[in-house]
Protein backbone atom coordinates (compact mmCIF):
# COMPACT_ATOMS: atom_id res chain seq x y z
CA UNK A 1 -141.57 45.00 260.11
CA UNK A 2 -142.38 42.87 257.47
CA UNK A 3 -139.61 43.66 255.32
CA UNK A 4 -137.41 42.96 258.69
CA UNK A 5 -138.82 39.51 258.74
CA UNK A 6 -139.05 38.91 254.70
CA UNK A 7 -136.23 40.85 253.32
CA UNK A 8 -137.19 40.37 249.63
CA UNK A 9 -140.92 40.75 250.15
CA UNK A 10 -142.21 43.41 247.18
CA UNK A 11 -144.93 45.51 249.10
CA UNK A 12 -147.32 46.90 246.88
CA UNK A 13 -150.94 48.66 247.78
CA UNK A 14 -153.98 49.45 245.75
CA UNK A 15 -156.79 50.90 248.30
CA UNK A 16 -160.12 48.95 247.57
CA UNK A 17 -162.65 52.55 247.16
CA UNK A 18 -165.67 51.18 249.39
CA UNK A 19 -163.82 49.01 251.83
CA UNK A 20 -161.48 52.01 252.21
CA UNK A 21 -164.69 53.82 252.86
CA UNK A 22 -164.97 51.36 255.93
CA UNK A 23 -161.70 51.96 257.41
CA UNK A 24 -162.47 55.29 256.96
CA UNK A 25 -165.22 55.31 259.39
CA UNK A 26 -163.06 53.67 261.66
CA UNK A 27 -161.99 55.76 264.69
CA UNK A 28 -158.43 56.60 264.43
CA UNK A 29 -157.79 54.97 267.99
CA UNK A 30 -159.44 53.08 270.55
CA UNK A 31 -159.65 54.11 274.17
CA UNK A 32 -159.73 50.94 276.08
CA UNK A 33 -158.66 53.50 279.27
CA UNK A 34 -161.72 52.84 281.04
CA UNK A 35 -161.62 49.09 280.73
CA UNK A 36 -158.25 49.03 281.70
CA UNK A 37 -159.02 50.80 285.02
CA UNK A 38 -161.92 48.86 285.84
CA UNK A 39 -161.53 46.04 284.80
CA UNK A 40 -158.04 45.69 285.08
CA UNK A 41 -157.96 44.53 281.74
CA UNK A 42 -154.60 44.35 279.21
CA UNK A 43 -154.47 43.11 275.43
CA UNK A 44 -153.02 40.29 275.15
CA UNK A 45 -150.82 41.28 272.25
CA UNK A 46 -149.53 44.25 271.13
CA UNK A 47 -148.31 44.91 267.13
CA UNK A 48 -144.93 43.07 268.08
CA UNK A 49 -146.06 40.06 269.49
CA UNK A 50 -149.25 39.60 267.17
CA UNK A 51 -146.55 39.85 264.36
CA UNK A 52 -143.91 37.63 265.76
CA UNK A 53 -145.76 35.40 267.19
CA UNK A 54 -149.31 35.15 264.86
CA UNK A 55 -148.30 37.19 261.17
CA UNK A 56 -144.98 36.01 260.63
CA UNK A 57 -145.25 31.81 261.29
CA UNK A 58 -148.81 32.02 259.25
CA UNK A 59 -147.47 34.06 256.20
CA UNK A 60 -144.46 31.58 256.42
CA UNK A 61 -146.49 28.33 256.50
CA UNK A 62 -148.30 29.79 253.90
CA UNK A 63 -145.48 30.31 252.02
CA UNK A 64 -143.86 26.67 252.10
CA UNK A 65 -146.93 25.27 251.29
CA UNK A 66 -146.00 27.00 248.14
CA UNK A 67 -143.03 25.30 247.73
């Protein structure tokens, strides 16, 4: 996704050892099944729209502020 939306971004990564440690501990998935059901309840974005419509125009205004 992001190179789709950056072409010419260079993605590099370099885990952090005790925040990694964190995510870690972090349950591999959430089950919001019982929420949904009684409450009725639905996200309000999934990992498309969060990264159309909140990722992509903040790393770009970030980005021509740099310019």
């Amino acid at each position: 996704m992001v190179r789709y939306a950056f072409p010419d971004a260079q993605v590099t990564f370099e885990p952090h050892s005790k925040r990694q440690a964190i995510v870690d501990s972090w349950p591999a998935d959430v089950d919001d099944s019982t929420a949904r059901r009684d409450w009725g309840w639905e996200p309000d974005y999934d990992l498309n729209r969060a990264f159309e419509e909140y990722l992509i125009p903040t790393i770009s205004k970030g980005y021509q502020a740099l310019a």
